[in-house]
Protein backbone atom coordinates (compact mmCIF):
# COMPACT_ATOMS: atom_id res chain seq x y z
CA UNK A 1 -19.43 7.09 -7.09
CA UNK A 2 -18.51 3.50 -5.95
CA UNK A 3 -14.48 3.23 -4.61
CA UNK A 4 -12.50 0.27 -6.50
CA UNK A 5 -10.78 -2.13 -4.64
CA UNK A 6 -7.38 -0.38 -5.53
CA UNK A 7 -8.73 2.90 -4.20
CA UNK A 8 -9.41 1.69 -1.35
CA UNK A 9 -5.69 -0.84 -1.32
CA UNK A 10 -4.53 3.02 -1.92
CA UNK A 11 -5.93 4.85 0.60
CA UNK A 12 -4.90 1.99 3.40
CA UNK A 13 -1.53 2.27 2.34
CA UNK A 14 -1.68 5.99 2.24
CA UNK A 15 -3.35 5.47 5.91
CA UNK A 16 -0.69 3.62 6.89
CA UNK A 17 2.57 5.64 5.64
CA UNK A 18 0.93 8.51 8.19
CA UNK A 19 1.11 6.34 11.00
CA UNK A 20 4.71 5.40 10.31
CA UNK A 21 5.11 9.05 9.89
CA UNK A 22 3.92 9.83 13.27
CA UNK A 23 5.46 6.90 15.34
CA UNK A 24 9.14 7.90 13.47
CA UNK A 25 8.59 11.01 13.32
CA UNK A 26 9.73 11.38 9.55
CA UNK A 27 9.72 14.03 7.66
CA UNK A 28 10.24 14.99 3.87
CA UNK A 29 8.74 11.97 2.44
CA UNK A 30 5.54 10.89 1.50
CA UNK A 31 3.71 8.59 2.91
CA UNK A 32 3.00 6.22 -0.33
CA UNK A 33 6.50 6.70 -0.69
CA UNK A 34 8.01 5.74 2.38
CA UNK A 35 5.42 2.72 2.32
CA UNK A 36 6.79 1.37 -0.86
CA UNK A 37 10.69 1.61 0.18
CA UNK A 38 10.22 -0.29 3.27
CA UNK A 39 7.67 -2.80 1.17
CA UNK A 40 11.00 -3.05 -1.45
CA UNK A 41 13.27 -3.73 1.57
CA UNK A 42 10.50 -6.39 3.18
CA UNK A 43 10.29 -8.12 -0.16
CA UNK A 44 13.92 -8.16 -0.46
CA UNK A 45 14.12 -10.03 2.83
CA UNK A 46 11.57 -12.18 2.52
CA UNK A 47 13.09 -13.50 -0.37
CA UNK A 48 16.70 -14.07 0.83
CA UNK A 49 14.70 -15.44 4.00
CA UNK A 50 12.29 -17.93 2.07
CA UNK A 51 16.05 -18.94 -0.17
CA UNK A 52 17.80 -19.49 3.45
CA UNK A 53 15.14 -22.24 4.22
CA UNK A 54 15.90 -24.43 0.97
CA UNK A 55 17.89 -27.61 1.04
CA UNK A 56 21.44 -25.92 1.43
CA UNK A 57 22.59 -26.66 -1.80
CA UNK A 58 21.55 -23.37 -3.54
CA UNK A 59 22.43 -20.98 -0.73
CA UNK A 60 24.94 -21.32 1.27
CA UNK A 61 25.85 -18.31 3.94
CA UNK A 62 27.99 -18.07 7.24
CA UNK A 63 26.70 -16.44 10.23
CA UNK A 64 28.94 -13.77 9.55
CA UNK A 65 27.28 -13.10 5.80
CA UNK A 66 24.34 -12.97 7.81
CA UNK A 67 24.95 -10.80 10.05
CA UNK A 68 26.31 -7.96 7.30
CA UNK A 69 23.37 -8.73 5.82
CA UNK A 70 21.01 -7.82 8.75
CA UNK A 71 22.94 -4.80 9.30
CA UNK A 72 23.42 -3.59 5.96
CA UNK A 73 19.45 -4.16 5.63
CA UNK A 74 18.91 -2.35 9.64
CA UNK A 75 21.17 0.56 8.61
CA UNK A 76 19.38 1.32 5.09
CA UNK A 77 16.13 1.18 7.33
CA UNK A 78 16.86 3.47 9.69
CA UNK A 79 18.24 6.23 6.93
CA UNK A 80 14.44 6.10 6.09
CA UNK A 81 12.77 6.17 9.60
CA UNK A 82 15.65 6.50 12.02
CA UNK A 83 14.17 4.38 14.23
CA UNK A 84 17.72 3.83 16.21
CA UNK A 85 16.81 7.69 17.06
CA UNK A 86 13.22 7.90 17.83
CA UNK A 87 14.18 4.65 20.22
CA UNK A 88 11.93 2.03 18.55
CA UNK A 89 13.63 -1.74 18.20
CA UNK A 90 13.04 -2.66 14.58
CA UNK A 91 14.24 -5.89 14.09
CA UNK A 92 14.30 -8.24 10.60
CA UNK A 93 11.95 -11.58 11.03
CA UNK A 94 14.27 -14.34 9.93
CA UNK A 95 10.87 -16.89 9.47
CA UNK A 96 9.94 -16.73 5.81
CA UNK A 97 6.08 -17.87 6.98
CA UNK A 98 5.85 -14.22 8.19
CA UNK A 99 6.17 -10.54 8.16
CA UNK A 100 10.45 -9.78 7.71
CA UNK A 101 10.16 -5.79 9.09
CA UNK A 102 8.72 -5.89 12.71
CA UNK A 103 8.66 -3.94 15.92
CA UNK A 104 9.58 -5.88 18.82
CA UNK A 105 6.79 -6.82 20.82
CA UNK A 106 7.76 -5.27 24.33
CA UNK A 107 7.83 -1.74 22.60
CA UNK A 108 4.52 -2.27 21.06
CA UNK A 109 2.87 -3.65 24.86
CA UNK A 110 4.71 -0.44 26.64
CA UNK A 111 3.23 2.07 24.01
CA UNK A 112 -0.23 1.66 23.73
CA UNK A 113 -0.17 4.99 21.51
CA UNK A 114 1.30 3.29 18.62
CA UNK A 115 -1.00 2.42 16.14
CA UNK A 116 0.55 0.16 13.91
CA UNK A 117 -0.94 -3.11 13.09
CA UNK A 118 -0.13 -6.35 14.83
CA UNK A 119 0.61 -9.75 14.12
CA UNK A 120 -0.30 -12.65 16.36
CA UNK A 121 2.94 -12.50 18.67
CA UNK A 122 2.10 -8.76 19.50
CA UNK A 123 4.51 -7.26 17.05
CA UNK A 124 4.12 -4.10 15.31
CA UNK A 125 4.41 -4.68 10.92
CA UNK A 126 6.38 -2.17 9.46
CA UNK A 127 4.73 -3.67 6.04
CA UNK A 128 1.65 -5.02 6.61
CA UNK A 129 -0.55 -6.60 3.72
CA UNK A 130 -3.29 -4.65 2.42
């Protein structure tokens, strides 16, 4: 029996929720699962990011609704993979051309052992593609 192109989208994301799993050490949620929350979160940042890059007429925001934002966004992260205690340095891409949920690159160079993808700067995606 042949494997779809959506079997195999869904066993990549599957794939990938374990290795999240293992570098947070999370537990009590699936992997699919926890791969869709963060994807919601991503996509919710990607959008605010691709609206912050207009002509400043339709969104306007202070540094300091900014920076609630980022934290508000950080905090519901790390409720999923507590990555403030497992002593990884998520941070949110502010560059709509790219991923929003990475791992800085230092932690990824210093920890050869985690397996996440990479983009071209050496970061780790929280959310890649697939």
């Amino acid at each position: 029996m042949r494997t779809t192109a959506k079997q195999r989208r869904d066993a990549e994301i599957c794939a990938h929720g374990m290795k999240l799993i293992r570098t947070f050490e999370v537990e009590d949620i699936l992997p699919v699962t926890l791969y869709k929350k963060l994807h919601r979160i991503q996509a919710r940042v990607q959008t605010r990011n691709e609206r912050r890059c207009g002509d400043g007429r339709t969104f306007h925001e202070t540094d300091q609704d900014h920076a609630a934002f980022e934290r508000r966004t950080l905090d519901s992260i790390n409720r999923l993979i507590d990555f403030r205690g497992a002593g990884v340095p998520v941070i949110l891409n502010t560059d709509p051309r790219g991923y929003a949920l990475k791992v800085r690159e230092s932690y990824m160079r210093d920890h050869p052992e985690c397996s996440l993808p990479k983009d071209w700067g050496g970061y780790g995606l929280l959310v890649p593609d697939f």
